[in-house]
Protein backbone atom coordinates (compact mmCIF):
# COMPACT_ATOMS: atom_id res chain seq x y z
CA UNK A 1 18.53 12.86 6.14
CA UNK A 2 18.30 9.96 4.15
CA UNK A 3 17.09 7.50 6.34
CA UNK A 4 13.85 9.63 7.68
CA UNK A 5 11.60 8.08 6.14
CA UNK A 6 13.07 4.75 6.52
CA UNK A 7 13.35 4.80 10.43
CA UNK A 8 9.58 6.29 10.25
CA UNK A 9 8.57 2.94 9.03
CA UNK A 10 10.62 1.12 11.04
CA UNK A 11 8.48 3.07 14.28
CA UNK A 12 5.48 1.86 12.41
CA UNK A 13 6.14 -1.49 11.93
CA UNK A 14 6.60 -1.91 15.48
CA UNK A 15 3.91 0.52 17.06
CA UNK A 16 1.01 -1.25 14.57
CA UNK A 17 2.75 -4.87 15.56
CA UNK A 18 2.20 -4.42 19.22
CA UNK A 19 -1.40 -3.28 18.79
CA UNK A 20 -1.57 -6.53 17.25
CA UNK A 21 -0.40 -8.60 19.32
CA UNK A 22 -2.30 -7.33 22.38
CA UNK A 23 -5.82 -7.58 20.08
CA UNK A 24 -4.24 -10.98 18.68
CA UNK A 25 -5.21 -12.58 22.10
CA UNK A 26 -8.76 -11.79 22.25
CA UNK A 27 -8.59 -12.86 17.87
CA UNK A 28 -10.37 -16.16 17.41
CA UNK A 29 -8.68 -18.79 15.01
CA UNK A 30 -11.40 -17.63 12.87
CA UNK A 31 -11.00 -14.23 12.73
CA UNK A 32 -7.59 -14.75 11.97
CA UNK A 33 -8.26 -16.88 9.26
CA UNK A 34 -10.24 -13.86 8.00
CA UNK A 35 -7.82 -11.52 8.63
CA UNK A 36 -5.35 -13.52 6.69
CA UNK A 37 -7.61 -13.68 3.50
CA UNK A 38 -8.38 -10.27 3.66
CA UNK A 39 -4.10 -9.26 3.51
CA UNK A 40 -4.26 -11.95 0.87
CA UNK A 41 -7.08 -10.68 -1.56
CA UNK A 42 -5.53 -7.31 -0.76
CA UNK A 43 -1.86 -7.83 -1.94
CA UNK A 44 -3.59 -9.72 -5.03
CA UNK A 45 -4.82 -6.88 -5.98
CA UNK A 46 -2.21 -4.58 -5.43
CA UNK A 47 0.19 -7.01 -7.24
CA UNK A 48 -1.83 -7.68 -10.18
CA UNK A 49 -2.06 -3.49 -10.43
CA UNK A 50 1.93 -3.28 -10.03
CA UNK A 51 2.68 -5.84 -12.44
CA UNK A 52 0.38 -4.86 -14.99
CA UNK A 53 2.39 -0.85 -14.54
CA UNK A 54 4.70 -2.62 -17.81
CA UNK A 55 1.86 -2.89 -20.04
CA UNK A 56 0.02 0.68 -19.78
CA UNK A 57 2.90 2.96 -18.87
CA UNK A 58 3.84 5.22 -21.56
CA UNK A 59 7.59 5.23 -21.08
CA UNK A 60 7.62 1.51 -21.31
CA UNK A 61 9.08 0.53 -24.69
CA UNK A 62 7.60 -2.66 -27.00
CA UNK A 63 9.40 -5.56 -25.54
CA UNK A 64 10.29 -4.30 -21.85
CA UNK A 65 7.66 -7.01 -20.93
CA UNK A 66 9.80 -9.30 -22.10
CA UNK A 67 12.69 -8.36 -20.32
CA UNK A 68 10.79 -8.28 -17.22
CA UNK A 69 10.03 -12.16 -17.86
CA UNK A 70 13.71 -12.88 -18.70
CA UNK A 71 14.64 -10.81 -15.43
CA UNK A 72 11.91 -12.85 -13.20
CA UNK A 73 12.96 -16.20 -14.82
CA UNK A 74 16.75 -15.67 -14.31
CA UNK A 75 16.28 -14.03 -11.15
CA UNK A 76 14.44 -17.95 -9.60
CA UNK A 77 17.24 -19.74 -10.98
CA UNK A 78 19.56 -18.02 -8.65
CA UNK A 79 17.38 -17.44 -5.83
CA UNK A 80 16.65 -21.28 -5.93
CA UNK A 81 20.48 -21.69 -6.29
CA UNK A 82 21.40 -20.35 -3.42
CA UNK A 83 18.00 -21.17 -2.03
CA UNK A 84 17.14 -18.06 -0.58
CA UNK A 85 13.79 -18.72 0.68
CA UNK A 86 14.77 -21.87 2.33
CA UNK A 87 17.59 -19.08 4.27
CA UNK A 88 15.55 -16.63 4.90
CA UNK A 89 12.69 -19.82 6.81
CA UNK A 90 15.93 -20.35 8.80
CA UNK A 91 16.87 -17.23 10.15
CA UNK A 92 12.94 -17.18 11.08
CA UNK A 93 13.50 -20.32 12.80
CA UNK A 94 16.40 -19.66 14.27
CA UNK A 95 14.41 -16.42 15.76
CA UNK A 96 11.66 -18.35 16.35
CA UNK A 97 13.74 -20.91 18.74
CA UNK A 98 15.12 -18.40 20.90
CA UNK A 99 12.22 -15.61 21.22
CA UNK A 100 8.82 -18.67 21.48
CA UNK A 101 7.10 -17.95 24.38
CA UNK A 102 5.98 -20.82 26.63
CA UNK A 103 9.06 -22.82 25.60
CA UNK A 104 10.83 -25.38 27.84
CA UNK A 105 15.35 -25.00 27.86
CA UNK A 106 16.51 -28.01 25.64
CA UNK A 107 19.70 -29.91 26.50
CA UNK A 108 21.94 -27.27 25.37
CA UNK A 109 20.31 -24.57 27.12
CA UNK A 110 18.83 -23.31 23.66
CA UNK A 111 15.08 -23.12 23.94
CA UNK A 112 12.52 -25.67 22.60
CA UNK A 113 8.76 -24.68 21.36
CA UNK A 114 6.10 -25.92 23.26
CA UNK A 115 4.34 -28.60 21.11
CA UNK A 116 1.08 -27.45 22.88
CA UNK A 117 1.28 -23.89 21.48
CA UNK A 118 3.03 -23.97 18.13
CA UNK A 119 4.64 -20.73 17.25
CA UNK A 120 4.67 -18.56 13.91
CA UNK A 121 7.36 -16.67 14.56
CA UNK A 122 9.09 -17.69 11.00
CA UNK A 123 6.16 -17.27 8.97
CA UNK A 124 4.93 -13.77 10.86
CA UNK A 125 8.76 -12.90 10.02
CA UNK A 126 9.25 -13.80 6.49
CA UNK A 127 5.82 -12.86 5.36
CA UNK A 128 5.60 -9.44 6.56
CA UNK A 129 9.09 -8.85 5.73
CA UNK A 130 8.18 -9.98 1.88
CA UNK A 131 5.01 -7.48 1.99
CA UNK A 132 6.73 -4.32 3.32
CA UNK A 133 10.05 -4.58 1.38
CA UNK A 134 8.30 -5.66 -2.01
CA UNK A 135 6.77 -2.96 -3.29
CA UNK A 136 6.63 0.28 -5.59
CA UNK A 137 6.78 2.40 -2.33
CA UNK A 138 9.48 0.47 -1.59
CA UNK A 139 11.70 1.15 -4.11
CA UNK A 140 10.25 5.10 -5.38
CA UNK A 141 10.00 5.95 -1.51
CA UNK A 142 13.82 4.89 -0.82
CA UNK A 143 14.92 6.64 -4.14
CA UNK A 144 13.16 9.82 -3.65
CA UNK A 145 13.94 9.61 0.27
CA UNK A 146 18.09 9.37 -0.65
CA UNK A 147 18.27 11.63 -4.19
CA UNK A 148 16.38 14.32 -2.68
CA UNK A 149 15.84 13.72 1.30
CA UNK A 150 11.90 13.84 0.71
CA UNK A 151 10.04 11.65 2.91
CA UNK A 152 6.15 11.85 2.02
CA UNK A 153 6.58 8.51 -0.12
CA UNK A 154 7.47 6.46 2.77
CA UNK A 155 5.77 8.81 4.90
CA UNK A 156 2.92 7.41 3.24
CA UNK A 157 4.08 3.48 2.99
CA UNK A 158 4.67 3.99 6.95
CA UNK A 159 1.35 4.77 7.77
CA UNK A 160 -0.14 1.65 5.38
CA UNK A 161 2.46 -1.20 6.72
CA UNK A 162 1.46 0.41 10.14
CA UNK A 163 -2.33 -0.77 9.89
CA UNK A 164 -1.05 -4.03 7.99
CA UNK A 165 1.00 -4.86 10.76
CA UNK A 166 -1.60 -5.10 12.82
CA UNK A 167 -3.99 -6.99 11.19
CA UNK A 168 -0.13 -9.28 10.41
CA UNK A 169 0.94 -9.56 13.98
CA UNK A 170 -3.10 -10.37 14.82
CA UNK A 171 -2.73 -13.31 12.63
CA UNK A 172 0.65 -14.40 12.69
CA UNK A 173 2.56 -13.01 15.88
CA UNK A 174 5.45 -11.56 17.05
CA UNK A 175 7.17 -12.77 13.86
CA UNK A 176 6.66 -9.53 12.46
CA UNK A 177 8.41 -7.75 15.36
CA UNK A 178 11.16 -8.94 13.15
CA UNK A 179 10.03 -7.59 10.10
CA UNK A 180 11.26 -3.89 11.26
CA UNK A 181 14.49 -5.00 11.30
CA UNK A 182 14.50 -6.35 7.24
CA UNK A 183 12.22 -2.75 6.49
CA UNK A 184 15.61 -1.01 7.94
CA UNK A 185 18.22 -3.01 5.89
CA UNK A 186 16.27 -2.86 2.96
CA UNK A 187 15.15 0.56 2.66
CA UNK A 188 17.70 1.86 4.56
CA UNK A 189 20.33 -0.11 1.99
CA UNK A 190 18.49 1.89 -1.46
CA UNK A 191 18.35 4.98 0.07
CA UNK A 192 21.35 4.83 0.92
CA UNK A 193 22.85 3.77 -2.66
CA UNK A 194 20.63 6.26 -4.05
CA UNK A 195 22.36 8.65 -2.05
CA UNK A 196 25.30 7.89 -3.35
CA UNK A 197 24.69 7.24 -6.94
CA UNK A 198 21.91 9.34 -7.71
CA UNK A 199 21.71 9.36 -11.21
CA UNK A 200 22.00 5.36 -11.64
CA UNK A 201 18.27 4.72 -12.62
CA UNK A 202 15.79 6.16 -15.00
CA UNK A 203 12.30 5.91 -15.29
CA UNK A 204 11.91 2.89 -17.33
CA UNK A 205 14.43 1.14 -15.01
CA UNK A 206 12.16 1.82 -11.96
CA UNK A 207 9.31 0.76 -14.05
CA UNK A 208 10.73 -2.38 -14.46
CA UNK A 209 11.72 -2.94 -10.96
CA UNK A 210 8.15 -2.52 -9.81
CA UNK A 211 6.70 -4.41 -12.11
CA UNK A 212 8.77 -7.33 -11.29
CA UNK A 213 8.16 -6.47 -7.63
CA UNK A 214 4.20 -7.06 -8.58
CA UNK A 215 4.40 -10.40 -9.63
CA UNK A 216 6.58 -11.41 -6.81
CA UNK A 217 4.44 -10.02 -4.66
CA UNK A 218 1.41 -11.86 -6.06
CA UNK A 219 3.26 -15.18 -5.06
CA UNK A 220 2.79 -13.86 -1.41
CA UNK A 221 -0.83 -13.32 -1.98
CA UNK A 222 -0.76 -17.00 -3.30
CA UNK A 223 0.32 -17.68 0.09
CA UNK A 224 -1.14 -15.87 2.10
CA UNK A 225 -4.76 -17.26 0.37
CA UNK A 226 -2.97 -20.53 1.24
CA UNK A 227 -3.39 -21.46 -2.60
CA UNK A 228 0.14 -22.51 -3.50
CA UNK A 229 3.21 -22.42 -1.38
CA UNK A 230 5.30 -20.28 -3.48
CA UNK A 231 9.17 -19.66 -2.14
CA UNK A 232 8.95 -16.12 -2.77
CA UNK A 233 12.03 -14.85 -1.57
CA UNK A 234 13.59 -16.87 -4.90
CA UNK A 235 12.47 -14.77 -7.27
CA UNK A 236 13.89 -11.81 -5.18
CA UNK A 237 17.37 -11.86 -7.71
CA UNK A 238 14.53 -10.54 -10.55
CA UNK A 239 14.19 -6.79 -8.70
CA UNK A 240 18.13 -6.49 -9.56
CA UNK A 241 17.91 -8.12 -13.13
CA UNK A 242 14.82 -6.06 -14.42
CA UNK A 243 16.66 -2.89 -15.17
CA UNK A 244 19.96 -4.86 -16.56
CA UNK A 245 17.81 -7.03 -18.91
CA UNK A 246 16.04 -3.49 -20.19
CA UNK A 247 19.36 -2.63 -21.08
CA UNK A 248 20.13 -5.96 -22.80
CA UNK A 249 16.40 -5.70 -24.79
CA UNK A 250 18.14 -2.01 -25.70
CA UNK A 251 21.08 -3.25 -27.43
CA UNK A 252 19.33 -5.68 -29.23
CA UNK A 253 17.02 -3.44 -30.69
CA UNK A 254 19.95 -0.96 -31.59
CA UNK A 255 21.65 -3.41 -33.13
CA UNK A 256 18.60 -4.75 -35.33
């Protein structure tokens, strides 16, 4: 079954995120803080290792790193167009203003957050949707899981997005209850077309995808290590362009 591995995430997501809630009210502010920094440094380094996959892979052709940058910068100027990130902070808020604990009914019966115990609920949501769905695992997990029904891949990403969302939901919240929910789309959505079109993508083109997904994913770390606000979910549009603008960088060299 396609989705196996998918749905094994999903269980994951939500098993590690309600250990850490219950451990997230005993979690000083400070440890928290720490906690955060530590996800941080960690997705900088796994970002800076992902992106850098373009450079010392030896399928990658001279120029591909090019194209990734062509991908990454096309792929902002839509997501900023249609500001994505800005959509995706208000479906968290919209969340966030219906599940907040300790809020008081407003005058349309919707439900208003406490000012004395400001929620996270968006930024547990979009954050630890951005750092499970951005990712080689991701991506090689989904394909392998829908071209050949093999799990271990995401077996594997389960098991490390389950301790993440601990330390996540010990930080941030229930926000990242939510975060199952974007893990099922989005895996479930490239499994899924991998099923069905199995022999779309090569190895180059997956190359490319991850490699874009590394510097995205190093504009989380930026966040998350509260060093620049960067509206991630923007340069999203770049995972679909990096394997298109490969193509693009091949007929230009052909036709050299």
């Amino acid at each position: 079954m396609f989705l196996t591995g998918t749905l094994l995430n999903v269980a994951t997501v939500l098993l590690g995120t309600t250990l850490g809630v219950l451990a997230g009210a005993r979690v000083s502010a400070r440890m928290s803080e720490s906690l955060t920094i530590g996800l941080g440094l960690f997705t900088a380094v796994i970002a800076t290792v992902m992106a850098a996959t373009i450079f010392t892979d030896p399928a990658r052709i001279q120029g591909d790193e090019l194209a990734i940058l062509g991908a990454l910068l096309s792929g902002v100027a839509v997501g900023e167009a249609l500001r994505l990130h800005d959509r995706l902070e208000a479906l968290g808020a919209w969340f966030e203003r219906r599940l907040s604990r300790g809020g008081a009914v407003g005058p349309a019966g919707g439900m208003a957050v406490s000012d004395k115990r400001p929620s996270r609920i968006a930024e547990g949501f979009v954050t630890a949707s951005l750092v499970f769905c951005v990712g080689p695992l991701t991506i090689l997990g989904s394909l392998d899981n829908g071209l050949r029904g093999d799990a271990t891949l995401l077996s594997i990403k389960a098991l490390l997005d389950g301790v993440a969302s601990i330390a996540f939901a010990a930080a941030l919240g229930v926000g990242v209850y939510l975060s199952a929910l974007t893990v099922l789309i989005v895996q479930g959505t490239i499994a899924g077309g991998a099923f069905l079109l199995r022999d779309a993508l090569d190895a180059r083109s997956i190359l490319a995808i991850s490699s874009a997904g590394g510097l995205i994913l190093l504009g989380v770390a930026l966040r998350l290590l509260d060093l620049k606000a960067v509206r991630v979910a923007n340069f999203l549009p770049g995972l679909l362009f990096a394997p298109l603008f490969l193509r693009v960088a091949d007929l230009v060299r052909t036709s050299i």
